[in-house]
Protein backbone atom coordinates (compact mmCIF):
# COMPACT_ATOMS: atom_id res chain seq x y z
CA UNK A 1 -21.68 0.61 48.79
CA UNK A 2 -18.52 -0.77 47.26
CA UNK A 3 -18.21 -3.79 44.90
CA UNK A 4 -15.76 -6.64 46.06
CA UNK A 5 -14.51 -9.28 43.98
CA UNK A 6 -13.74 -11.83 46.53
CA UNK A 7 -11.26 -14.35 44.81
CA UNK A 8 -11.40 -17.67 47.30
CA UNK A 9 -12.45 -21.26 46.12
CA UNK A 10 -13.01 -22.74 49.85
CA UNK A 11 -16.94 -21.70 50.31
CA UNK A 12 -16.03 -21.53 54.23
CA UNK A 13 -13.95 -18.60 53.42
CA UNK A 14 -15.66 -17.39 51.10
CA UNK A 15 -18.92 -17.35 53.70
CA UNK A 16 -16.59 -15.59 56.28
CA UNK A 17 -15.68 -12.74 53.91
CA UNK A 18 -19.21 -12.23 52.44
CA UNK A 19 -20.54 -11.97 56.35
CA UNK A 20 -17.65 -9.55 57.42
CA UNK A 21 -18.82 -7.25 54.05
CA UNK A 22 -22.54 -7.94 55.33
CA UNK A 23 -25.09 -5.63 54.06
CA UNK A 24 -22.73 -2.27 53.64
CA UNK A 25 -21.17 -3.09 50.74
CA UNK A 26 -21.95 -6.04 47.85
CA UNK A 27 -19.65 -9.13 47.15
CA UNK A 28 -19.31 -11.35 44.40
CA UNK A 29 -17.88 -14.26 44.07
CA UNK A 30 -15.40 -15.95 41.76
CA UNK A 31 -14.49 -19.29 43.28
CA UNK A 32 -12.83 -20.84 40.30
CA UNK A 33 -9.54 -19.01 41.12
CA UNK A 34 -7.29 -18.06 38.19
CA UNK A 35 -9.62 -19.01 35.20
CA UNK A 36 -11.20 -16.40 33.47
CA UNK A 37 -10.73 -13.67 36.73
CA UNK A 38 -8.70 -11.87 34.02
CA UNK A 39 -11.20 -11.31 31.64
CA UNK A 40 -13.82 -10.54 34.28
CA UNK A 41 -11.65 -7.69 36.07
CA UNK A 42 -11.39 -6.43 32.14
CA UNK A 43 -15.58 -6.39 32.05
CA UNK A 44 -16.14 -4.99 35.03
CA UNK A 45 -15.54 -2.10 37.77
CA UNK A 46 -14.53 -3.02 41.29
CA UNK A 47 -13.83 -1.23 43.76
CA UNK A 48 -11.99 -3.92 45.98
CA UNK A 49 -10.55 -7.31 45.57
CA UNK A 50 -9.91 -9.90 47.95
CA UNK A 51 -7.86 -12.63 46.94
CA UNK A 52 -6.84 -16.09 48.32
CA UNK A 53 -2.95 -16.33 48.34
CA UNK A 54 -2.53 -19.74 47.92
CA UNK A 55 0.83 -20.00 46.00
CA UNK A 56 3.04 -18.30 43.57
CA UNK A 57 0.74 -18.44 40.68
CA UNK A 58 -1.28 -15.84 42.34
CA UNK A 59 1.39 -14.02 43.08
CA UNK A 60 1.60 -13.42 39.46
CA UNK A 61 -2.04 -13.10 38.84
CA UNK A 62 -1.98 -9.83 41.64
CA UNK A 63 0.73 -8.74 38.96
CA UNK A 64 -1.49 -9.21 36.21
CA UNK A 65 -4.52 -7.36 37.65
CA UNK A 66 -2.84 -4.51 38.79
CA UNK A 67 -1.58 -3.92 35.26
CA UNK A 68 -5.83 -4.59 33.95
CA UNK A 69 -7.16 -2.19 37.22
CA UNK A 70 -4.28 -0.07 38.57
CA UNK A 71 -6.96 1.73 40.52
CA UNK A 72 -8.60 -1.07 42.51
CA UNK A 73 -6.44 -2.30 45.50
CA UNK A 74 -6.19 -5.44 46.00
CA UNK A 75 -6.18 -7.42 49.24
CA UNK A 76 -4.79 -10.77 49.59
CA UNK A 77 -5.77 -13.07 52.32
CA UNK A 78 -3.42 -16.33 53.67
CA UNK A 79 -2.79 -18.05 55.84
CA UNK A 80 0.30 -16.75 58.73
CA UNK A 81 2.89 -19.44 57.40
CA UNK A 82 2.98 -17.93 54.07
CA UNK A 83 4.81 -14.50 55.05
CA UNK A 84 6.97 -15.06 52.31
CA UNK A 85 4.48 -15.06 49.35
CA UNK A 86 2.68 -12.53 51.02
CA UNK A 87 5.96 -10.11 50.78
CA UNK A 88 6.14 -11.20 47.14
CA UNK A 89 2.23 -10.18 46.20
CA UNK A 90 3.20 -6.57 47.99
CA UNK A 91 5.78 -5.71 46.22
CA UNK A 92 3.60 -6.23 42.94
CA UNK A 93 0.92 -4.19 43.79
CA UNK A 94 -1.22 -5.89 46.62
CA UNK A 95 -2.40 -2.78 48.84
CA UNK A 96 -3.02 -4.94 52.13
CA UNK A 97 -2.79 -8.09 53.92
CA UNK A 98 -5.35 -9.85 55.86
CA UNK A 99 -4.69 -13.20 57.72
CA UNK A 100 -6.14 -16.25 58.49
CA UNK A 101 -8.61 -16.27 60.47
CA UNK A 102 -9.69 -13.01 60.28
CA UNK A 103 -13.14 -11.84 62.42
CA UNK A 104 -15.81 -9.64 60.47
CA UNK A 105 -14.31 -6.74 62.55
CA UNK A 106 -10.82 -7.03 61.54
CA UNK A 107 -12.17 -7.60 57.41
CA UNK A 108 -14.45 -4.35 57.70
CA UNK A 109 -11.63 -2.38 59.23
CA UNK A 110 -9.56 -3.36 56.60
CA UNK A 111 -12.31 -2.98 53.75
CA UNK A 112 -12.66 0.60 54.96
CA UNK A 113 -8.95 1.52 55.44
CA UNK A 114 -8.78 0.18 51.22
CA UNK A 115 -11.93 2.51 50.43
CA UNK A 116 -10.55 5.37 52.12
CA UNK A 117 -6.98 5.33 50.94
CA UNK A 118 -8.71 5.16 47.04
CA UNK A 119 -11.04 7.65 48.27
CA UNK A 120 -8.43 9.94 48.69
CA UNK A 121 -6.14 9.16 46.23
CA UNK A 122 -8.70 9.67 43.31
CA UNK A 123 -9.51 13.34 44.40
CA UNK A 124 -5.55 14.04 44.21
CA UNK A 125 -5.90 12.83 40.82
CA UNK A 126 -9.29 14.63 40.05
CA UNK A 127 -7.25 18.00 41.03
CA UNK A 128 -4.30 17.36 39.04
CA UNK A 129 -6.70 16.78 36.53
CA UNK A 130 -8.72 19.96 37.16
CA UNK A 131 -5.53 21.84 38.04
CA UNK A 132 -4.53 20.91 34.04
CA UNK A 133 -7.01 22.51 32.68
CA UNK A 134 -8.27 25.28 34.69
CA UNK A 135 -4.30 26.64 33.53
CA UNK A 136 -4.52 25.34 29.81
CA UNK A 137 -3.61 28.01 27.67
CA UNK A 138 -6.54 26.56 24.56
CA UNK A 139 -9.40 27.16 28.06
CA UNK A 140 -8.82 30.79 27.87
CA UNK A 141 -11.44 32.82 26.01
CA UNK A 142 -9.85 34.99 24.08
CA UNK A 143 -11.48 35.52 20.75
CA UNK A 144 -10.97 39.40 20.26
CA UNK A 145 -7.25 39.98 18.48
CA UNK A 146 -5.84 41.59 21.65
CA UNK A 147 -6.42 38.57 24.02
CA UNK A 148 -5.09 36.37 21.07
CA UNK A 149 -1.67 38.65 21.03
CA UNK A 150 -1.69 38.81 24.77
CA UNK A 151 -1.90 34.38 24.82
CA UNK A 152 0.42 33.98 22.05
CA UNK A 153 3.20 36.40 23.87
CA UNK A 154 2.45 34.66 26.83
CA UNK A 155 2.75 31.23 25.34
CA UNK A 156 6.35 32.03 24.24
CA UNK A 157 7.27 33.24 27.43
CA UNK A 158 6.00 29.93 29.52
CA UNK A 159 9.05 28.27 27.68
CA UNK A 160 11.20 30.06 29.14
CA UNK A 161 12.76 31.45 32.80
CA UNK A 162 12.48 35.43 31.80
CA UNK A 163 11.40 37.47 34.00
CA UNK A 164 7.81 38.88 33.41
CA UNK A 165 5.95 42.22 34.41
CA UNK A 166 2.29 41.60 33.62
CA UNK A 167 0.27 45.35 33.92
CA UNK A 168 -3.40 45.94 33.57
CA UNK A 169 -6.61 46.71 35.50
CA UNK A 170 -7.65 45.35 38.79
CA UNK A 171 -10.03 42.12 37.76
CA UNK A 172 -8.37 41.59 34.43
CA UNK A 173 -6.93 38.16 35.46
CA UNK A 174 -3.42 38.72 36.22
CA UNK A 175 -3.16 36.38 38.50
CA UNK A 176 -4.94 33.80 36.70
CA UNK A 177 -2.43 34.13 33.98
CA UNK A 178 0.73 34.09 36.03
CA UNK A 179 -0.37 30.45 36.58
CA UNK A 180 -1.12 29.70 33.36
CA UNK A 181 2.63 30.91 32.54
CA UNK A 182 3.79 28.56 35.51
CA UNK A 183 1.43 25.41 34.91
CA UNK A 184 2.89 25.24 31.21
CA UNK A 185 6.20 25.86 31.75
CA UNK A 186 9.06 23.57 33.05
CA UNK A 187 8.75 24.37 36.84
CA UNK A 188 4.95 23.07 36.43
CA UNK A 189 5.69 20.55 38.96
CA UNK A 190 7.42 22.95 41.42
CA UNK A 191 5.60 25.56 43.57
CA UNK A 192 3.62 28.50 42.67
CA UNK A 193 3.35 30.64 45.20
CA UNK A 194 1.45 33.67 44.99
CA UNK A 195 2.09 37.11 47.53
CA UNK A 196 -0.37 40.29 47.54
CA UNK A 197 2.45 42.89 48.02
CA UNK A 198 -0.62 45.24 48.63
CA UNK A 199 -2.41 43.43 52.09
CA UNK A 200 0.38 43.40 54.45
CA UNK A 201 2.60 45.61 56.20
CA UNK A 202 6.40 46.14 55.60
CA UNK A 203 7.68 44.25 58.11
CA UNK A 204 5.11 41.15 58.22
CA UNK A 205 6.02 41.41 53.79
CA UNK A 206 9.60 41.00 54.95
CA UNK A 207 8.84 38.42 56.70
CA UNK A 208 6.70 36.41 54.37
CA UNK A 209 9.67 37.05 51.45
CA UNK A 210 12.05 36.52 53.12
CA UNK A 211 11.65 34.20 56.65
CA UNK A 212 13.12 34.81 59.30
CA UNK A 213 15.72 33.41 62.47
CA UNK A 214 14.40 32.62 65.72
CA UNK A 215 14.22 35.73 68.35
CA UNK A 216 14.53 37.97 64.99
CA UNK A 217 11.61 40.31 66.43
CA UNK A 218 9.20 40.11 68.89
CA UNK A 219 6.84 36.64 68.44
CA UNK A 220 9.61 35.30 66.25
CA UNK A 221 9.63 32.02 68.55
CA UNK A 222 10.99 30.09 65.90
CA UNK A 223 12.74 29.94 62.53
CA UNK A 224 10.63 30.30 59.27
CA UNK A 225 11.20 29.70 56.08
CA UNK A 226 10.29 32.56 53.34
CA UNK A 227 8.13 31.88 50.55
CA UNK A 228 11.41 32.33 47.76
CA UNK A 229 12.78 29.62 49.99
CA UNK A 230 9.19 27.80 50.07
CA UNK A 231 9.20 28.27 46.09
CA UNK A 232 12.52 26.94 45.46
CA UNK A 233 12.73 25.49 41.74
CA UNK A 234 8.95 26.96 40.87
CA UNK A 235 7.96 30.01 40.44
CA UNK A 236 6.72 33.35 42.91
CA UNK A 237 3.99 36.02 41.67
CA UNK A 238 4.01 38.84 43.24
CA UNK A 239 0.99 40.87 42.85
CA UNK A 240 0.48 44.91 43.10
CA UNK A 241 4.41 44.75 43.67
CA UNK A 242 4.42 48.98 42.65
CA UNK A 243 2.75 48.85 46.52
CA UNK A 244 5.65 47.30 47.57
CA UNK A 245 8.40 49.62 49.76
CA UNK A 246 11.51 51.28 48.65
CA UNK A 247 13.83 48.66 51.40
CA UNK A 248 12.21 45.74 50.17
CA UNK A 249 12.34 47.06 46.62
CA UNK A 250 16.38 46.89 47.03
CA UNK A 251 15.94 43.16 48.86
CA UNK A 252 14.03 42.02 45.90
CA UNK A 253 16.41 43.50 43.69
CA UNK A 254 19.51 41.50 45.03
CA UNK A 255 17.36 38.45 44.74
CA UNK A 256 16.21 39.44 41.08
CA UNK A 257 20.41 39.82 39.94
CA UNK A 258 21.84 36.88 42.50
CA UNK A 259 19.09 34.36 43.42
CA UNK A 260 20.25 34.91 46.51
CA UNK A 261 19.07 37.13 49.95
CA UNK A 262 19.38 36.32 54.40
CA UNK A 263 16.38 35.58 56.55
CA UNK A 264 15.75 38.50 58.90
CA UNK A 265 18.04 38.57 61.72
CA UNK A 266 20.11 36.20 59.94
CA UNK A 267 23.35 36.25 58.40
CA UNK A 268 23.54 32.50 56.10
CA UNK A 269 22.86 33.43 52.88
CA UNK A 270 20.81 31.53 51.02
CA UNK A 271 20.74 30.43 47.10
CA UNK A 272 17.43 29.56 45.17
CA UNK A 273 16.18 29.25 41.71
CA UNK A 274 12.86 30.81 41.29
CA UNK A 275 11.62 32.72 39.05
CA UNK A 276 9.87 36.10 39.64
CA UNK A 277 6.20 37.26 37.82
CA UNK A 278 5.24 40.67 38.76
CA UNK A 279 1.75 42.34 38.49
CA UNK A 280 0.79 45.77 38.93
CA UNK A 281 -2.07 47.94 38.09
CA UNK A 282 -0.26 51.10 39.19
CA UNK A 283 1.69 53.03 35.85
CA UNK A 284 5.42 52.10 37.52
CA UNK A 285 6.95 55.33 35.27
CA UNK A 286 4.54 57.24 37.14
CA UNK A 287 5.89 55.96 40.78
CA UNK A 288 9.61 56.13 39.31
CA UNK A 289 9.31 59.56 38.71
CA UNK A 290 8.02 60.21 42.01
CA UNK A 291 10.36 58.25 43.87
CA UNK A 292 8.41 55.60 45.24
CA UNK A 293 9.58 53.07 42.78
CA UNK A 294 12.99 51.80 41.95
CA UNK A 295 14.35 52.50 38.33
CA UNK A 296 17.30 50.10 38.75
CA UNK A 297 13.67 47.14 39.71
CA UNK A 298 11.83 48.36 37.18
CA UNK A 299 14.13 47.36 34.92
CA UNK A 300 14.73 44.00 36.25
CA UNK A 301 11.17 42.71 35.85
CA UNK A 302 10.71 44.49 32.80
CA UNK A 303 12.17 41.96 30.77
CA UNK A 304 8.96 40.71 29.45
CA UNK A 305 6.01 43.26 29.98
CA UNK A 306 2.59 41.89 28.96
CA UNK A 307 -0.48 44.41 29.09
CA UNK A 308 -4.38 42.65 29.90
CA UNK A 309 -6.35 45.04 27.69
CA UNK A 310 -9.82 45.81 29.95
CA UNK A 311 -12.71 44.08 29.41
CA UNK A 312 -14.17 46.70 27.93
CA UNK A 313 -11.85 46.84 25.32
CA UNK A 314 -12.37 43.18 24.20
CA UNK A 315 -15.89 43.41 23.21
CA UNK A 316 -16.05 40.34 21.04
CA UNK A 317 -15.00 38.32 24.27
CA UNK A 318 -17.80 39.58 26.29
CA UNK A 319 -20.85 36.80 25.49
CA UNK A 320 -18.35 33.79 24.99
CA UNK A 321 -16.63 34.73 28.46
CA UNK A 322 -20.33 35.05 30.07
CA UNK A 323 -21.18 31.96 29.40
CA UNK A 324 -18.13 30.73 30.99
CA UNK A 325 -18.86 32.31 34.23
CA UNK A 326 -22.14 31.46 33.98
CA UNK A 327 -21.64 27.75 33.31
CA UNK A 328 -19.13 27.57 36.28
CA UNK A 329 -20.98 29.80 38.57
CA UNK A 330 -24.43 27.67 37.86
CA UNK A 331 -22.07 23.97 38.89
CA UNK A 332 -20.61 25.61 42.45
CA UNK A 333 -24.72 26.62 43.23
CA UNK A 334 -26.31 23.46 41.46
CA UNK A 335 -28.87 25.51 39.29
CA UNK A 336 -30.14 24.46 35.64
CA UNK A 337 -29.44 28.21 34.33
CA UNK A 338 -28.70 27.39 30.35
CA UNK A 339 -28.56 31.33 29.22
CA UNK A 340 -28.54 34.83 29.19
CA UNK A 341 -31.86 36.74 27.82
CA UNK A 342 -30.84 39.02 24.44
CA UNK A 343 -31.42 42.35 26.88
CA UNK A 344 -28.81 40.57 29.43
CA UNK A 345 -26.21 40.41 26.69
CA UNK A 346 -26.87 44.02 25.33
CA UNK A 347 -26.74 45.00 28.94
CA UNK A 348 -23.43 43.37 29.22
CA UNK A 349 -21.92 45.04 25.71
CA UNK A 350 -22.83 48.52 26.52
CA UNK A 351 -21.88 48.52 29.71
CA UNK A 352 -17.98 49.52 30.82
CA UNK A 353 -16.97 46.76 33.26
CA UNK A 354 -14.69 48.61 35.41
CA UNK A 355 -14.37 46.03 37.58
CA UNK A 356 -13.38 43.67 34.62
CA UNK A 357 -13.38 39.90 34.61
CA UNK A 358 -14.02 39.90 38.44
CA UNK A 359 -17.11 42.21 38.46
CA UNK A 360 -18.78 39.99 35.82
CA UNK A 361 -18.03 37.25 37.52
CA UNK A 362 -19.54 38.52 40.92
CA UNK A 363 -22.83 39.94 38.97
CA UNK A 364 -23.47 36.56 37.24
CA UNK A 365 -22.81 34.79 40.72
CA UNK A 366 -25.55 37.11 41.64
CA UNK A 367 -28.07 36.87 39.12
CA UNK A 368 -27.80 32.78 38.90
CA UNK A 369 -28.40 33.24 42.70
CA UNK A 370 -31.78 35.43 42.37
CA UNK A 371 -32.69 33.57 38.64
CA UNK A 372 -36.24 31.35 39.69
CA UNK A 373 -35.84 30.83 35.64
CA UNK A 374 -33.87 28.70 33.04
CA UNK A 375 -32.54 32.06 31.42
CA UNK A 376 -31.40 34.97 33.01
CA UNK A 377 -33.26 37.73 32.89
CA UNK A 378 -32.45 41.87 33.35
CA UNK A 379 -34.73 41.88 36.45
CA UNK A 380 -32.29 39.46 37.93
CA UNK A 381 -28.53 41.40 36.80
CA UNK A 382 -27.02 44.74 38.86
CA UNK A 383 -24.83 46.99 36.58
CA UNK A 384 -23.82 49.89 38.81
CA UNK A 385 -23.77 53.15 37.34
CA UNK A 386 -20.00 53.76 37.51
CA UNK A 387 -17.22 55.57 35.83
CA UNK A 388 -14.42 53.15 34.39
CA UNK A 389 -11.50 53.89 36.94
CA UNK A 390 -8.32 54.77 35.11
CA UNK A 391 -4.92 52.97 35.98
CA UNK A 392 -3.98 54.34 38.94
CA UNK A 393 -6.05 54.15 42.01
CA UNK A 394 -8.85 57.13 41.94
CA UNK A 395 -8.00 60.46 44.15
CA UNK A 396 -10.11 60.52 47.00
CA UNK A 397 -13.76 62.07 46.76
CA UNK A 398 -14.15 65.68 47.39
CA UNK A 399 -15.67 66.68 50.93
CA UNK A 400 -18.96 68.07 50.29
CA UNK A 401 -19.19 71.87 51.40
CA UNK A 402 -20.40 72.21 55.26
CA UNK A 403 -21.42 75.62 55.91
CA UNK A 404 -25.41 74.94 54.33
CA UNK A 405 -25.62 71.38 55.15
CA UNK A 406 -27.46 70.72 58.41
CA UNK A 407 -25.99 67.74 60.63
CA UNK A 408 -29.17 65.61 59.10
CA UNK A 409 -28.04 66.47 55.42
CA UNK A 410 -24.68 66.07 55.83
CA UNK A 411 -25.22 62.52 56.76
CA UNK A 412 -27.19 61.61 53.96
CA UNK A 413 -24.89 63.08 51.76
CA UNK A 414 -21.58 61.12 54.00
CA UNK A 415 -24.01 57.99 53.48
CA UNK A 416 -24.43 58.75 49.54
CA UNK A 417 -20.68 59.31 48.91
CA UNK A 418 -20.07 55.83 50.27
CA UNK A 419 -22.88 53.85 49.10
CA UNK A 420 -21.19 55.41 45.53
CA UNK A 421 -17.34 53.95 46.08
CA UNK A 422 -18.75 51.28 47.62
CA UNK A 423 -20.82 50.27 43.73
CA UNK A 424 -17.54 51.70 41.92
CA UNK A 425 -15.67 48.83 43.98
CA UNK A 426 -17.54 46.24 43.55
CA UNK A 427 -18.66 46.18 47.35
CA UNK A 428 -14.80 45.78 48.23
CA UNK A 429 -14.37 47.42 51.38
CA UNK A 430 -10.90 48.20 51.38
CA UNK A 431 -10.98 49.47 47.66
CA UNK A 432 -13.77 51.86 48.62
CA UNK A 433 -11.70 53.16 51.40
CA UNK A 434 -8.91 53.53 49.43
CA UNK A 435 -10.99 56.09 47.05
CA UNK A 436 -12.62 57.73 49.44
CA UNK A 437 -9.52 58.65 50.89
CA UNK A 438 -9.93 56.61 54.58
CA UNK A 439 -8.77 53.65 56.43
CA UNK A 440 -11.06 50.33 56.07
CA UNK A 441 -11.41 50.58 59.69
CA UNK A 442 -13.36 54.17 59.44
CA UNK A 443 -15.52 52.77 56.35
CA UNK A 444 -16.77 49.61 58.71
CA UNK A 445 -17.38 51.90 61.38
CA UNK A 446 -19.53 54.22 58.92
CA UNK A 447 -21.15 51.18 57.45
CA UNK A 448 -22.36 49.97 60.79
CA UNK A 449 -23.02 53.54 61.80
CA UNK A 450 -25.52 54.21 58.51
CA UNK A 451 -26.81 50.50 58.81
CA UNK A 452 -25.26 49.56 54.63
CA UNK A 453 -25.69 46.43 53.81
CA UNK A 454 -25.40 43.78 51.08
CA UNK A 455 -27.50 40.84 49.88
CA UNK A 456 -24.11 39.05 48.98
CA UNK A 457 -21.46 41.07 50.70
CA UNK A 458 -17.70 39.16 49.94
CA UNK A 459 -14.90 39.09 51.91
CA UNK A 460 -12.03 41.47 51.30
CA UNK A 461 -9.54 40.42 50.04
């Protein structure tokens, strides 16, 4: 129900308007026109007013009360022969214009139409305002002295256009910081777009870089622009960009020295100013000297290289960052969770984390999900028992020997390997595969096959 200052000083009107609102939403009101409408807007919230156009004093008045309540539209009512004052009060700040005589139809559609339009521009507003400080470099918990180097360096940088090469763990919160860099820097009001050089194939990356002309390949019905195109003036992240292959390594190269690169299957060459974040948790020397990594690239985003320290090197961030993710987790599921027990928190401090900020995340998700409590308990938290994984992806997992293992063994043991990458990874699918040394499409079939499941399985992503 919406409150409606309804501005008229003929009662017939003012009878018309309060029928037309009938019982949906609640009108007051204020038939003694100019005097002391001020002072009451001042007072009180509305969500709409309606107001009597009767000559150019109110035409001013609209004026004033959009300065008072920039957030409540205002909707003037007059009669047809007064187009010009009407033309007047929209230009300062009326939202909408409803004749004389108007039927309780034509005032609820336009009542609605008002509510909507506010509707939807205060959750653009809520998000900017959200979007402000979810990237707000003073929100980041960071209380151990290698987070505090890691935010200062990365303060300094956000002033600037360098070029930066951000390396660390999986789960660390590369990302996260890559928009913290872009939210604070000049280009805050440009795009940031964000690409997973790890998810997609060569071509489709190509593609999604770099756009492409119409009848360039096969389903290429029409030209696209790329995302460095898309991102023009802002700024591009590319994440796990040591998966990234040597003929796009070059392409990104020439864009990295001339801001400049073709769409596939074109031949215009096109200029943009972007800049480029880079994120790996691959050791890039190690790819260089195995030739699956550009030296000449490597030193082009290595301009500014800033290393996330793992969480379990940052010990004194552990119970502060908690209760972050605890307080955000327990707003998305609407449960009154206020702490963590003292055996939670040890739990949390002796344990390695090598899933990082992302696996602490997911296991407070799921113990604020199986909680019945106000505190969380160690009944209610899963720690796998895992080794913390090093930099580079982990070799694939021995085969176990065949020759003594009958068929009903070696399943259990096939089952028992997986179920084990499966808790290393967090549950991640396509991780797991990755370390047991097989496409995601054999590990689904496997899971089906051994019937593994998961009380809060995630997507891949």
């Amino acid at each position: 129900m919406a409150r409606v200052l309804i501005i008229e000083q003929d009662s017939k009107w003012q009878n018309v308007l309060l029928r037309g609102l009938g019982k949906a939403h609640e009108g007051l009101v204020w038939p003694d026109g100019e005097v002391g409408v001020l002072a009451k807007v001042t007072r009180e919230a509305f969500d709409i007013i309606l107001l009597n156009l009767m000559n150019d004093e109110r035409v001013h008045l609209i004026e004033k009360i959009c300065k008072i309540s920039p957030s409540t539209p205002v909707i003037v009512t007059s009669h047809i022969d007064r187009a010009d004052l009407v033309v007047r009060a929209i230009k300062c700040g009326a939202f909408d214009y409803l004749p004389k005589p108007y039927s309780d139809q034509k005032i609820r559609l336009v009542v609605e139409h008002a509510l909507e339009h506010q509707s939807q521009k205060n959750e653009i507003d809520y998000l900017r305002r959200q979007q402000d400080v979810l990237y707000e470099f003073d929100s980041i918990v960071a209380e151990s002295p290698s987070m505090k180097d890691v935010i200062g360096m990365l303060k300094k940088l956000s002033g600037t256009d360098s070029t930066i090469l951000i390396t660390g763990e999986t789960g660390t919160g590369k990302s996260f910081l890559s928009g913290t860099v872009h939210f604070n820097s000049k280009r805050r009001r440009k795009p940031f777009i964000k690409i997973n050089c790890a998810n997609i194939s060569e071509t489709l990356l190509e593609s999604e870089l770099f756009g492409h002309e119409k009848g360039a390949f096969t389903g290429a019905v029409k030209t696209r622009s790329g995302r460095f195109e898309q991102a023009n003036g802002g700024t591009v992240f590319l994440d796990e960009i040591g998966e990234m292959s040597p003929n796009l390594q070059a392409k990104l190269l020439r864009v990295l020295e001339d801001r400049c690169f073709e769409r596939v299957g074109g031949n215009q060459t096109l200029k943009v100013d972007i800049r480029i974040i880079a994120a790996t948790n691959r050791i890039l020397e190690d790819l260089i000297a195995t030739g699956k990594f550009r030296e000449d690239l490597y030193y082009r985003i290595n301009v500014a290289r800033v290393h996330l320290p793992p969480l379990r090197e940052r010990k004194r961030c552990l119970e502060s960052l908690a209760k972050h993710l605890l307080g955000k987790s327990c707003r998305e599921m609407k449960k009154g969770v206020s702490g963590f027990s003292s055996e939670v928190l040890e739990a949390f401090k002796s344990y390695g984390w090598p899933g990082n900020i992302r696996q602490m995340a997911n296991v407070i998700e799921m113990a604020v999900l199986l909680e019945e409590g106000s505190v969380i308990q160690r009944s209610s938290v899963t720690l796998p028992d895992v080794v913390i994984p090093q930099a580079a992806p982990a070799p694939a997992l021995p085969s176990p020997p065949v020759q003594q293992q009958s068929p009903k063994s070696l399943d259990d043991h096939e089952k028992t390997l997986i179920l084990r990458a499966l808790e290393a990874n967090f549950w991640s699918q396509k991780h797991a595969a990755e370390q047991l040394g097989i496409t995601p499409r054999a590990l689904n079939y496997k899971i089906r096959k051994f019937g593994i499941v998961h009380p809060h399985w995630r997507k891949n992503k």
